[in-house]
Protein backbone atom coordinates (compact mmCIF):
# COMPACT_ATOMS: atom_id res chain seq x y z
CA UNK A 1 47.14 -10.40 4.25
CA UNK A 2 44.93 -13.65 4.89
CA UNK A 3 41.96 -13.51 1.68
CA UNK A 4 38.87 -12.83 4.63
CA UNK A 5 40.97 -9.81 5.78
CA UNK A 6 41.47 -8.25 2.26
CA UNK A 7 37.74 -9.17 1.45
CA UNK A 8 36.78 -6.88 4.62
CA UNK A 9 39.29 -4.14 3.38
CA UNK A 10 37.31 -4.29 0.34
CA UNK A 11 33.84 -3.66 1.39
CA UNK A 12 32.47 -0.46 0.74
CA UNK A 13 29.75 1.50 2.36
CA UNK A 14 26.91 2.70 -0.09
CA UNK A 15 24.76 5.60 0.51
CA UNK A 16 21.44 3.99 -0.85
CA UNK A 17 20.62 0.34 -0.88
CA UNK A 18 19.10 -1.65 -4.07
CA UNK A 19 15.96 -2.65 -2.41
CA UNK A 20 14.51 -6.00 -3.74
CA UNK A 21 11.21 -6.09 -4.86
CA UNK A 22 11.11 -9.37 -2.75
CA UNK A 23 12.25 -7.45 0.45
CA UNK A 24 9.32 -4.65 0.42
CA UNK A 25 6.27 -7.38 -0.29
CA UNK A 26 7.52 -9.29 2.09
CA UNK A 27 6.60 -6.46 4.62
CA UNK A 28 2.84 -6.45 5.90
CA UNK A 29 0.80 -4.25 8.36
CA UNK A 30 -1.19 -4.61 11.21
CA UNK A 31 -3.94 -3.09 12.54
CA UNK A 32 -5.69 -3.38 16.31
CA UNK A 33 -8.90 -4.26 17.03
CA UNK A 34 -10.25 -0.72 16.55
CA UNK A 35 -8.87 -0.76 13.10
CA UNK A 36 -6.14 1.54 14.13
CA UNK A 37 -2.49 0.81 12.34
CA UNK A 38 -0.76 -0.93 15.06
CA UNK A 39 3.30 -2.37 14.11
CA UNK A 40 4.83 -4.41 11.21
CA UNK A 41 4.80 -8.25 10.15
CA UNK A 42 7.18 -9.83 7.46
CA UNK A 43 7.49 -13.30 6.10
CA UNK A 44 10.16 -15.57 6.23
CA UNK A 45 11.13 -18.94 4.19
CA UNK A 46 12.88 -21.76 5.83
CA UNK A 47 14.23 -25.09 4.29
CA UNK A 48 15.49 -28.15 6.44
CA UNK A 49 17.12 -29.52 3.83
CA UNK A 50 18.27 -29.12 0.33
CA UNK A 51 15.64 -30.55 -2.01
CA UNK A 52 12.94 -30.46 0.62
CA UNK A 53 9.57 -28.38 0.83
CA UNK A 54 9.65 -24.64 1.96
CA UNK A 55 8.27 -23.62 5.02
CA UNK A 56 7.06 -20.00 5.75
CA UNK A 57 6.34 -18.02 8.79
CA UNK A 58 4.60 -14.48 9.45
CA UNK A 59 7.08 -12.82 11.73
CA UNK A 60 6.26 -10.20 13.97
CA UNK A 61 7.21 -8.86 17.82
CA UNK A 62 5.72 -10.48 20.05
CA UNK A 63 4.11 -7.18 22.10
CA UNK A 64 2.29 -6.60 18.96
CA UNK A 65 0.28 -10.05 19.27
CA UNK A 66 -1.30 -8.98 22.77
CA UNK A 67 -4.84 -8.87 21.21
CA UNK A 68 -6.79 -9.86 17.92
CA UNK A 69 -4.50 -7.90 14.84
CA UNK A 70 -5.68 -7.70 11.60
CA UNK A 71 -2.73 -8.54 8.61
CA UNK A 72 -2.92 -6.17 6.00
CA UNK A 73 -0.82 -5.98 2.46
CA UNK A 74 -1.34 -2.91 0.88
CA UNK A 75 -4.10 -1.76 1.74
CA UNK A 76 -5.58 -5.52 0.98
CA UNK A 77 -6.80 -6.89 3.92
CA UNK A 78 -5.33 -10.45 4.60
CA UNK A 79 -6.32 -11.78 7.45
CA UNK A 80 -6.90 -11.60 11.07
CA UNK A 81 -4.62 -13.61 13.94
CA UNK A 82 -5.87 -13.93 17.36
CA UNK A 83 -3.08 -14.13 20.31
CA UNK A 84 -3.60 -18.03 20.83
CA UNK A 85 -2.52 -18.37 17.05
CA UNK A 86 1.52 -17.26 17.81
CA UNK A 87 3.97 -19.17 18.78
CA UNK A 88 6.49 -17.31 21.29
CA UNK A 89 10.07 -18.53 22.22
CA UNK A 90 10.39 -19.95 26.05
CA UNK A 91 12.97 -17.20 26.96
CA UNK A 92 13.01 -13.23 26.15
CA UNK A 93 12.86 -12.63 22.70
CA UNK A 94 10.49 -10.07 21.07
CA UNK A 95 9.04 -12.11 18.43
CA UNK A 96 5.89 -14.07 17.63
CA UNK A 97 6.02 -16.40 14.21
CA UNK A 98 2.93 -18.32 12.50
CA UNK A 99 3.20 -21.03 10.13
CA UNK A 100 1.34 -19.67 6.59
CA UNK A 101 3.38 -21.77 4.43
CA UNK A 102 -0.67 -23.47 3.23
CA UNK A 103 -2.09 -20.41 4.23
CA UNK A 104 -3.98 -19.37 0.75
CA UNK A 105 -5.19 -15.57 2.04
CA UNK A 106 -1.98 -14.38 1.18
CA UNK A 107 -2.06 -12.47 -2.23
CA UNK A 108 0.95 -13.61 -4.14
CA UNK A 109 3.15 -16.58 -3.96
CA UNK A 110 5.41 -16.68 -0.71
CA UNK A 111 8.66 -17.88 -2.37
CA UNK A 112 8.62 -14.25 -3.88
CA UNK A 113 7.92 -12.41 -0.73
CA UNK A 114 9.75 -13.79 1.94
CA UNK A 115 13.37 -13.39 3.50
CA UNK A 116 15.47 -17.08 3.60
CA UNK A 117 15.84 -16.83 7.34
CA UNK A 118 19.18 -19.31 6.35
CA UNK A 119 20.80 -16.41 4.92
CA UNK A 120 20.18 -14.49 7.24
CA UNK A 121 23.01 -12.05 9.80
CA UNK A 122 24.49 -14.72 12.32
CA UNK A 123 26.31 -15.12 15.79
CA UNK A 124 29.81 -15.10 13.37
CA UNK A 125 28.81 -11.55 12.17
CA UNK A 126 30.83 -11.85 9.01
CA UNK A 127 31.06 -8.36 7.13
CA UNK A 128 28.32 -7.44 9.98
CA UNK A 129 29.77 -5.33 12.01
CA UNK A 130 29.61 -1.64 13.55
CA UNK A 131 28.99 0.68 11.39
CA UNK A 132 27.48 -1.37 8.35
CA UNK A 133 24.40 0.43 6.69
CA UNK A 134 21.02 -0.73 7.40
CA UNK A 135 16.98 -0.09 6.44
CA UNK A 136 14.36 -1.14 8.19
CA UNK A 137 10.61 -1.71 6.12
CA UNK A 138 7.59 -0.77 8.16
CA UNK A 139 4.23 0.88 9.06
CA UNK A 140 4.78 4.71 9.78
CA UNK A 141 1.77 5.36 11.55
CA UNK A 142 2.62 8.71 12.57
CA UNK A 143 0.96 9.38 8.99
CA UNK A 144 -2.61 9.26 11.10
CA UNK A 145 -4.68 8.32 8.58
CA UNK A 146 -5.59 4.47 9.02
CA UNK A 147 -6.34 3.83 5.79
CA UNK A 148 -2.40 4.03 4.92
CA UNK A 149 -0.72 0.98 5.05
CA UNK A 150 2.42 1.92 2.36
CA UNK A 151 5.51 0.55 3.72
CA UNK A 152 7.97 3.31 4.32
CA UNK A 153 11.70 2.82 4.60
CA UNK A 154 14.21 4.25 7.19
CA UNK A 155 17.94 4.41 7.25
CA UNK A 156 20.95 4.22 9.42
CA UNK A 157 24.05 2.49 10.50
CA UNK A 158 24.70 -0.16 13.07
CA UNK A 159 26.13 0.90 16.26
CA UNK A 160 25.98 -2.44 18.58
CA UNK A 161 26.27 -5.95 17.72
CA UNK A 162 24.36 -8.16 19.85
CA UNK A 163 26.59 -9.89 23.39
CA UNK A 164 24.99 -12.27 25.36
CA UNK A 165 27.40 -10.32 28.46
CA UNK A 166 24.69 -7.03 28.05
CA UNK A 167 20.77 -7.06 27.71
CA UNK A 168 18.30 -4.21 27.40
CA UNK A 169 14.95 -4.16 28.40
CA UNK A 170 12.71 -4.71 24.85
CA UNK A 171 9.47 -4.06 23.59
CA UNK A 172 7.69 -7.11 25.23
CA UNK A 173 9.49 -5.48 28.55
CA UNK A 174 11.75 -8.33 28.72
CA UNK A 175 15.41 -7.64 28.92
CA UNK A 176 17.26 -9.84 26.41
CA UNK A 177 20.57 -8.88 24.38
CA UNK A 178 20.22 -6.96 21.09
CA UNK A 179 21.40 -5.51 18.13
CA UNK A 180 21.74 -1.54 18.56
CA UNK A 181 21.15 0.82 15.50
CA UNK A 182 21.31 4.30 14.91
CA UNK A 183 17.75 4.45 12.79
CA UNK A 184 14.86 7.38 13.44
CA UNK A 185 12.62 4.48 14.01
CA UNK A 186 9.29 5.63 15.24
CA UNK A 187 5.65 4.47 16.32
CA UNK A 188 4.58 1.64 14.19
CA UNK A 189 8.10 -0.09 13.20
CA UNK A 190 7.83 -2.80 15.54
CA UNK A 191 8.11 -5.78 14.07
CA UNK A 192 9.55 -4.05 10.99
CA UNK A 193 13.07 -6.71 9.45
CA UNK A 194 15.97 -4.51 9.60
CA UNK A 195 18.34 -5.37 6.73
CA UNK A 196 22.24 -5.09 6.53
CA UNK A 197 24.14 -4.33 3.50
CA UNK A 198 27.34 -3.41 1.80
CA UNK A 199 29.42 -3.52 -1.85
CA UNK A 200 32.18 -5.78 -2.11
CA UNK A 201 34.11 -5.83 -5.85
CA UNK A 202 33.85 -9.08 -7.97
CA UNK A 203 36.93 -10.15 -10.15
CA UNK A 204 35.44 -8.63 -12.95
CA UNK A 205 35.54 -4.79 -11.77
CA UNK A 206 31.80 -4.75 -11.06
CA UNK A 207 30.62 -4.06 -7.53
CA UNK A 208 28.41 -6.50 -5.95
CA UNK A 209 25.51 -5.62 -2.79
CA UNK A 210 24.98 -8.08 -0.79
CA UNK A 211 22.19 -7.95 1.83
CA UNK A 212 20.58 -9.81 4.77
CA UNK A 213 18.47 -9.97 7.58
CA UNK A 214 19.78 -8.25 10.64
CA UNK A 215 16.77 -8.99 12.87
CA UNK A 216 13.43 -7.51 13.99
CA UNK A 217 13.28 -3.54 15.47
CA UNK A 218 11.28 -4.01 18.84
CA UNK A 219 11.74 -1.04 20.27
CA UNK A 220 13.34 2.43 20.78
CA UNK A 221 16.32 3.20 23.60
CA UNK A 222 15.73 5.75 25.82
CA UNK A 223 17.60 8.66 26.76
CA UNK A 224 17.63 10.45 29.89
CA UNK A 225 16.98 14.31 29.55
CA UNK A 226 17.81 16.80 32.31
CA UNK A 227 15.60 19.67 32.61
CA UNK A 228 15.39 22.62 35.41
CA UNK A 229 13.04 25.34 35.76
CA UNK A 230 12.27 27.20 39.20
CA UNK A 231 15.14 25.49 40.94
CA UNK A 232 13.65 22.19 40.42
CA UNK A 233 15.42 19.55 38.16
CA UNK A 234 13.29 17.13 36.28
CA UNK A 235 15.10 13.83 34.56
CA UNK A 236 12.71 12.09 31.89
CA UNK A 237 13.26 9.74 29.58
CA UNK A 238 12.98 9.94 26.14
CA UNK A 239 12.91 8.17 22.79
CA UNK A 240 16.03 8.15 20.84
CA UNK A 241 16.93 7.37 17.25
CA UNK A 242 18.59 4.38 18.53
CA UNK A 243 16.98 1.14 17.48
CA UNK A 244 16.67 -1.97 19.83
CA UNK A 245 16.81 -5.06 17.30
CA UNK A 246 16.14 -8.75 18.60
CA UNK A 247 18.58 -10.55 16.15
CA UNK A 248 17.74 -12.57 13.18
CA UNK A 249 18.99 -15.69 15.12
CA UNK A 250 16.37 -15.95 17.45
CA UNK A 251 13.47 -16.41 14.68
CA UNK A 252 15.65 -19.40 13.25
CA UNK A 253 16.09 -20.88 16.82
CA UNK A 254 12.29 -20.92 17.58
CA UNK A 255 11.63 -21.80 13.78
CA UNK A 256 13.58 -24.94 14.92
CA UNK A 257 12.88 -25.39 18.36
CA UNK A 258 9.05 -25.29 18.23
CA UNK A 259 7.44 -28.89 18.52
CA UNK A 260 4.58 -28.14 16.84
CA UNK A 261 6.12 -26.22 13.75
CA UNK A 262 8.39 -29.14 13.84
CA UNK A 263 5.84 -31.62 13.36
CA UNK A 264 4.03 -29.62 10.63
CA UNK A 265 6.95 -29.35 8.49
CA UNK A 266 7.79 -32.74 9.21
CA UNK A 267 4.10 -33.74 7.65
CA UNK A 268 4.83 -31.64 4.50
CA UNK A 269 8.45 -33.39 4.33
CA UNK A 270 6.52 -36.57 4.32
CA UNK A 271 3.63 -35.99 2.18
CA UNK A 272 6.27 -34.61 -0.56
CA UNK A 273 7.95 -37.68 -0.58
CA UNK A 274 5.09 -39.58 -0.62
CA UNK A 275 3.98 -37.30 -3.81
CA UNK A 276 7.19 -37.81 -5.50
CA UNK A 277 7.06 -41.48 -4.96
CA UNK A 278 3.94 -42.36 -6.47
């Protein structure tokens, strides 16, 4: 049996994930204009090159950037982002991304709350696949009480990988393909990252989790439900537990694509060399 094919064999589902420390304050909140708790940001770190300067970028869906939102951590307020701050990806994507990597609101140092966005789940799906366990980190605002911004965790299993041959409409009402998940989301996880993980043994005997970025939950699939009273049959549609997840991917492509977050980083690149010159 070819080495990748008795690696799979070896992976082993856990019931509960070790969740970093890094992952969870990593996770922010956001609140609408009438200080009501609105969806989920996160941060991500990206790095062109070996050696080179970190970039970071406050990641979020982009139907939760529709009006001014206030960025909380904890329940520290950060700071607030008004819609002509984000920048969007040309095509359908849920997401909106700002540059904070000089951003000095933020409470603790981003290399130790952030997800490397190079590490994270891509188009090759590796040990990705149906079935893997997931979490997702986010604002539960069905708590009603606005002055609750704890990030809560919720748990499930991936049931579609993401095929450019099928798209479903998404939370910015875009249709666009996406990662499927089996995950009780509810009101308040958009935006929240959804992370894959599994064991795989080392040489030693030990088991080893590994864990990455899936992508961003955006929005919950709907389920038609037949009901019939009187003679009269009523179809509505309803939210499932199935998550709609825009893939990890698509925050690298517009990290990369974006002329204007390409020109910042490339005037970090070239002050740090400067620095290190002198």
């Amino acid at each position: 049996m070819p080495r990748d094919e008795q690696l799979k064999s070896d992976v082993r589902q856990k019931a509960m994930p070790e969740i970093k420390r890094q992952y969870i304050d990593s996770v922010l909140t956001l609140s609408d204009s009438n200080r009501q708790p609105s969806g989920t940001a996160f941060i991500v770190e990206y790095t062109q090159r070996f050696g080179e300067p970190r970039h970071y970028y406050l990641s979020t869906c982009d139907h939760n950037t529709n009006q001014a939102i206030t960025i909380f951590s904890g329940d520290q307020e950060i700071q607030e982002f008004h819609p002509e701050e984000w920048h969007r990806p040309t095509g359908c994507d849920d997401i909106a991304i700002i540059d904070v990597t000089e951003n000095h609101s933020f409470p603790r140092h981003l290399s130790h709350m952030s997800f490397n966005i190079g590490e994270s789940v891509d188009r090759t799906r590796g040990f990705y696949d149906i079935g893997v366990d997931l979490y997702m980190l986010g604002l539960l605002v069905d708590d009603n009480d606005p002055s609750n911004y704890l990030i809560r965790a919720r748990f499930g299993n991936l049931s579609a990988f993401a095929d450019d041959r099928f798209v479903m409409e998404m939370g910015n009402k875009k249709k666009c393909p996406c990662h499927l998940a089996d995950m009780r989301s509810r009101g308040g996880f958009s935006g929240s990252p959804v992370i894959a993980y599994y064991e795989i043994p080392a040489l030693d005997g030990h088991v080893i989790q590994k864990s990455s970025l899936l992508g961003i939950h955006s929005a919950q699939h709907k389920e038609p439900v037949k009901t019939e009273e009187d003679g009269y049959v009523t179809v509505i549609s309803l939210p499932s537990s199935v998550s709609r997840i825009v893939p990890a991917w698509s925050i690298k492509d517009l990290i990369v694509s974006n002329e204007k977050l390409a020109d910042l980083r490339m005037e970090r690149i070239l002050a740090d060399s400067k620095s290190k010159n002198q």
